[in-house]
C-alpha atoms as a PDB file:
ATOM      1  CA  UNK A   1     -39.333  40.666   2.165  1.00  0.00           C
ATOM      2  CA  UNK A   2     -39.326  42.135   5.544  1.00  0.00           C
ATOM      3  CA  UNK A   3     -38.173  45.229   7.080  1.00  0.00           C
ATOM      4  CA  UNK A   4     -35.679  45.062   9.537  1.00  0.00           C
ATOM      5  CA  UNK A   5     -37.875  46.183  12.129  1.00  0.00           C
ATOM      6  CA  UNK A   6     -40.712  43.943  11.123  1.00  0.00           C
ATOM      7  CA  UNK A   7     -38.407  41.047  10.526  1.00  0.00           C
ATOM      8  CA  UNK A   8     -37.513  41.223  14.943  1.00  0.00           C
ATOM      9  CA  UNK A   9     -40.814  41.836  15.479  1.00  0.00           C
ATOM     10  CA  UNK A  10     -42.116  38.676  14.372  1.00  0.00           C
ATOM     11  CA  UNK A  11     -39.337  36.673  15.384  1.00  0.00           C
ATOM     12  CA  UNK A  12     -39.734  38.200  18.968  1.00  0.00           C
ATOM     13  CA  UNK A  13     -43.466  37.440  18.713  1.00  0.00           C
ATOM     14  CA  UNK A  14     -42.200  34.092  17.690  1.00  0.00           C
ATOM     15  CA  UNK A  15     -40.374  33.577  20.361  1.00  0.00           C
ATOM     16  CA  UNK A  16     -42.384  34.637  22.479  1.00  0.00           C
ATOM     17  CA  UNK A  17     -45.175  32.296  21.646  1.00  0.00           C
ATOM     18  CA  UNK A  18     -42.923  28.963  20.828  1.00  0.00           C
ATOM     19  CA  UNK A  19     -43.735  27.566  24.314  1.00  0.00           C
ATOM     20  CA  UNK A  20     -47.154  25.587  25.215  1.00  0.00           C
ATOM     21  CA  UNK A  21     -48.214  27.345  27.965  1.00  0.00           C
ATOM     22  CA  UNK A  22     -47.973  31.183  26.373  1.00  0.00           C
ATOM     23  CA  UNK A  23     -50.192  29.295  23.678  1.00  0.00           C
ATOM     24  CA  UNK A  24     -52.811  27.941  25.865  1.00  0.00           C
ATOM     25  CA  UNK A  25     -52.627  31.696  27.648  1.00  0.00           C
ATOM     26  CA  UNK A  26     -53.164  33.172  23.685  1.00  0.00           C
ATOM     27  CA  UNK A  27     -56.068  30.843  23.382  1.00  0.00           C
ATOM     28  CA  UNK A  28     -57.507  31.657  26.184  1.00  0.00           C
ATOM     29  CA  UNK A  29     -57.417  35.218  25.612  1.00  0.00           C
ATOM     30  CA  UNK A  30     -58.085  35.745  21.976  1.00  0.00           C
ATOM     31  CA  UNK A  31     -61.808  36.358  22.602  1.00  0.00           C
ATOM     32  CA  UNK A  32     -62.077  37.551  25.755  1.00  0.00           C
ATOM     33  CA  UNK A  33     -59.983  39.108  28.818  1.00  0.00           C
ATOM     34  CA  UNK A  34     -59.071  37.016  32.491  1.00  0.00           C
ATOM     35  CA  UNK A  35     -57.973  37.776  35.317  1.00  0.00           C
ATOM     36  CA  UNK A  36     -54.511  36.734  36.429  1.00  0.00           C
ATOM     37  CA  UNK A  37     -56.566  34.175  39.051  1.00  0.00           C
ATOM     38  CA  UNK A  38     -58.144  32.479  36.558  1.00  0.00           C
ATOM     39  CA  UNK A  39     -55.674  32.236  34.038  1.00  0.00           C
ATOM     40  CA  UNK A  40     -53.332  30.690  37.188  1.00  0.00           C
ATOM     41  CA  UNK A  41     -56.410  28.085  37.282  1.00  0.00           C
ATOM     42  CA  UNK A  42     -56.551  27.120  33.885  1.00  0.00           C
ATOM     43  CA  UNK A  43     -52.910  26.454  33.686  1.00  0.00           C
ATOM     44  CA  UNK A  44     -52.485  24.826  36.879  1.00  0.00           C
ATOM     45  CA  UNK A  45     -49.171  26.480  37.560  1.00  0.00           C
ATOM     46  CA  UNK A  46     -47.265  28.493  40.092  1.00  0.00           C
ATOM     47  CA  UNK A  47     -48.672  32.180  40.092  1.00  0.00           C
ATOM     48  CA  UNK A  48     -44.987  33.519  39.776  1.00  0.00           C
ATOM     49  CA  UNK A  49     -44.652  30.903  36.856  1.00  0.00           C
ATOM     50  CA  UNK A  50     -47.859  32.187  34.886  1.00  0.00           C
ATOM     51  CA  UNK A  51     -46.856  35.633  35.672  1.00  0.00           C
ATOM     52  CA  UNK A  52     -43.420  35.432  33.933  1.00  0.00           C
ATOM     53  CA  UNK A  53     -45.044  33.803  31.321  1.00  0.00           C
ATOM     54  CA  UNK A  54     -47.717  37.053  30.826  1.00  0.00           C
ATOM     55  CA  UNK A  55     -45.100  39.444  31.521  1.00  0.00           C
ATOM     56  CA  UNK A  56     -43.451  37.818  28.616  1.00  0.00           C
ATOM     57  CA  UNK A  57     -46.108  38.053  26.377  1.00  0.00           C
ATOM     58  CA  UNK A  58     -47.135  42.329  27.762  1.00  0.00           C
ATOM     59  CA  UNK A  59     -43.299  42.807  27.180  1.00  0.00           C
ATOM     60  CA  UNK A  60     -43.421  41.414  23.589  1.00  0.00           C
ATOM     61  CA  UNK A  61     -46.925  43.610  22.581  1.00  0.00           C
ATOM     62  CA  UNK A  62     -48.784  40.848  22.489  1.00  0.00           C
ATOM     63  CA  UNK A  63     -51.237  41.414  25.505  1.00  0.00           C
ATOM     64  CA  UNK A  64     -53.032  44.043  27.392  1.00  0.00           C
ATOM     65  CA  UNK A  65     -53.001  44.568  30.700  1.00  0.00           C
ATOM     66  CA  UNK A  66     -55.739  46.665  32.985  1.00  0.00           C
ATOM     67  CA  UNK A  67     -56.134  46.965  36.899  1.00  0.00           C
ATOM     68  CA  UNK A  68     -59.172  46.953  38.550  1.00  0.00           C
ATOM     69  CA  UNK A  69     -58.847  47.013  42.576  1.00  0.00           C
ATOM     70  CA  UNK A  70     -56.638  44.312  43.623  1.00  0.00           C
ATOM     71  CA  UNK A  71     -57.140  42.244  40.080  1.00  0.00           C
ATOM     72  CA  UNK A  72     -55.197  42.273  36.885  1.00  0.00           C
ATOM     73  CA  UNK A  73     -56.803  41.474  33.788  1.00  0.00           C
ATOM     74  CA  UNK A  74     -55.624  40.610  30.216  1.00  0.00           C
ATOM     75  CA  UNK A  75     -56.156  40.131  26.682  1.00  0.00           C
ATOM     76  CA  UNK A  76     -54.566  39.650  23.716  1.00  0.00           C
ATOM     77  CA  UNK A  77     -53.977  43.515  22.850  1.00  0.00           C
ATOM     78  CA  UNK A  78     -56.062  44.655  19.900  1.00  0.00           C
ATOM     79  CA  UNK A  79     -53.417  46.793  18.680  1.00  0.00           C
ATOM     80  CA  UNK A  80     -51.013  43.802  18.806  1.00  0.00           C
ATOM     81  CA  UNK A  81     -54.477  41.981  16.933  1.00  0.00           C
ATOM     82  CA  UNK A  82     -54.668  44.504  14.010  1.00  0.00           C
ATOM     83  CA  UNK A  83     -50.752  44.178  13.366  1.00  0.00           C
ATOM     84  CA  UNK A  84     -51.373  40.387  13.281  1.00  0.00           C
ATOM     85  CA  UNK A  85     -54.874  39.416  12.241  1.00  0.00           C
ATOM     86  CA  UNK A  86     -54.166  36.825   9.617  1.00  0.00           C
ATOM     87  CA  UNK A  87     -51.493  34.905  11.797  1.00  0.00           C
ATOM     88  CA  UNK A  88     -53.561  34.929  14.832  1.00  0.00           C
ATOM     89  CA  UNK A  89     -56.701  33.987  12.791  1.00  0.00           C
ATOM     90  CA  UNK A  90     -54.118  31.165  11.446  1.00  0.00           C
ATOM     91  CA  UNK A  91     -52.950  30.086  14.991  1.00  0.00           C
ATOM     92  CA  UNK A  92     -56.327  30.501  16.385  1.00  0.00           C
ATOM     93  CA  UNK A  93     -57.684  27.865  13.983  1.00  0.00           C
ATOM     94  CA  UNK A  94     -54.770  25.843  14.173  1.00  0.00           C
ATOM     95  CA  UNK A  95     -55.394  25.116  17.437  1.00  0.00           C
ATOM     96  CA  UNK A  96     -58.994  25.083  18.270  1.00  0.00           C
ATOM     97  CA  UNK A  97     -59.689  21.651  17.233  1.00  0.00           C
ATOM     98  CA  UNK A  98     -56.560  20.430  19.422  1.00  0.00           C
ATOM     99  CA  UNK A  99     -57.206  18.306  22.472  1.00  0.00           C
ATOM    100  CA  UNK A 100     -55.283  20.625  24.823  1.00  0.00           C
ATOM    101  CA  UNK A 101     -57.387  23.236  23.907  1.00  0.00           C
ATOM    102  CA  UNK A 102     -60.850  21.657  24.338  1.00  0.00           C
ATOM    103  CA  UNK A 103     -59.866  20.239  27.440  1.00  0.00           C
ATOM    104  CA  UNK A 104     -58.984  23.884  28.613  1.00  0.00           C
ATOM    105  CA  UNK A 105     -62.238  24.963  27.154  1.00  0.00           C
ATOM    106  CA  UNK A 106     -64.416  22.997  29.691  1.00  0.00           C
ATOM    107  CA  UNK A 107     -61.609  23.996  32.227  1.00  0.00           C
ATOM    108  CA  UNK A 108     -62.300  27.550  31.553  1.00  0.00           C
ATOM    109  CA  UNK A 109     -66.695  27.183  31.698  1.00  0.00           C
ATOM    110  CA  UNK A 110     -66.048  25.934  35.201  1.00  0.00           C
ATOM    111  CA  UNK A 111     -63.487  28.918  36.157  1.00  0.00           C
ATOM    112  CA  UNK A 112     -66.270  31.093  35.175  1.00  0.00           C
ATOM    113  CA  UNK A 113     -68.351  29.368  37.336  1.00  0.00           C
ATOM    114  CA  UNK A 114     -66.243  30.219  40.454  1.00  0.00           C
ATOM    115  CA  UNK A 115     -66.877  34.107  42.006  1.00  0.00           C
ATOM    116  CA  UNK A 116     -63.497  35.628  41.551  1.00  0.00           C
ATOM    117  CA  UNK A 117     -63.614  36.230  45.523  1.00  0.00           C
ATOM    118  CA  UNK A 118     -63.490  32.839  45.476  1.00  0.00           C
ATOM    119  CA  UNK A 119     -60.683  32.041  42.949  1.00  0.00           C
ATOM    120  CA  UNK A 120     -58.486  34.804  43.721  1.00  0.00           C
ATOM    121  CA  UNK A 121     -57.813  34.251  47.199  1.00  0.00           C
ATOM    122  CA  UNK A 122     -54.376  35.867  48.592  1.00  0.00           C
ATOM    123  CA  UNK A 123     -52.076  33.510  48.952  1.00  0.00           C
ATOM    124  CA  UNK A 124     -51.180  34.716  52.231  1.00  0.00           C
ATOM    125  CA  UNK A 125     -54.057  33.310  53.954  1.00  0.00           C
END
């Protein structure tokens, strides 16, 4: 059974991740951290959109956030990771093989083809 306290946990980190795009942002960042540009790229949505949906996922423990100059980064946090290894191993494999997910894939090799300069224009321009 689960404790109280573990019991909310993982229905918040349920929650949390019970909506496709916070699952293509979890995929993204399982193995590897993005900036905020890129991860606006690869979903194709609003910046304020993807930025509610990662300030979801900070809120709930699941990422990890860093600033470097003007650019936030993230990853799925590690502490988060060790807490969670066999479920995000589970949901990890779960969805790797998906369509969504290999189309985001190639998506992502040509994001890292762009110079973040390049990607992460302000929008003010």
């Amino acid at each position: 059974m689960l404790s109280g306290d573990c019991m909310k946990e993982t229905l918040n980190t349920l929650k949390v991740l019970a909506e496709e795009s916070r699952l293509r942002v979890f995929m993204a960042l399982y193995e590897q951290e993005l900036c905020v540009c890129q991860i606006v790229a690869l979903l194709g949505l609003a910046a304020s959109t993807t930025s509610k949906h990662l300030a979801l996922m900070y809120q709930a423990g699941i990422l990890d956030q860093r600033k470097e100059g003007r650019w936030a980064y993230y990853r799925v946090s590690r502490e988060w990771l060790r807490s969670n290894a066999r479920f995000a191993a589970w949901l990890s494999s779960e969805l790797e093989k998906s369509p969504r997910m290999k189309t985001d894939r190639t998506r992502l090799a040509e994001i890292f083809a762009m110079p973040l300069e390049q990607l992460c224009q302000p929008q003010d321009k």
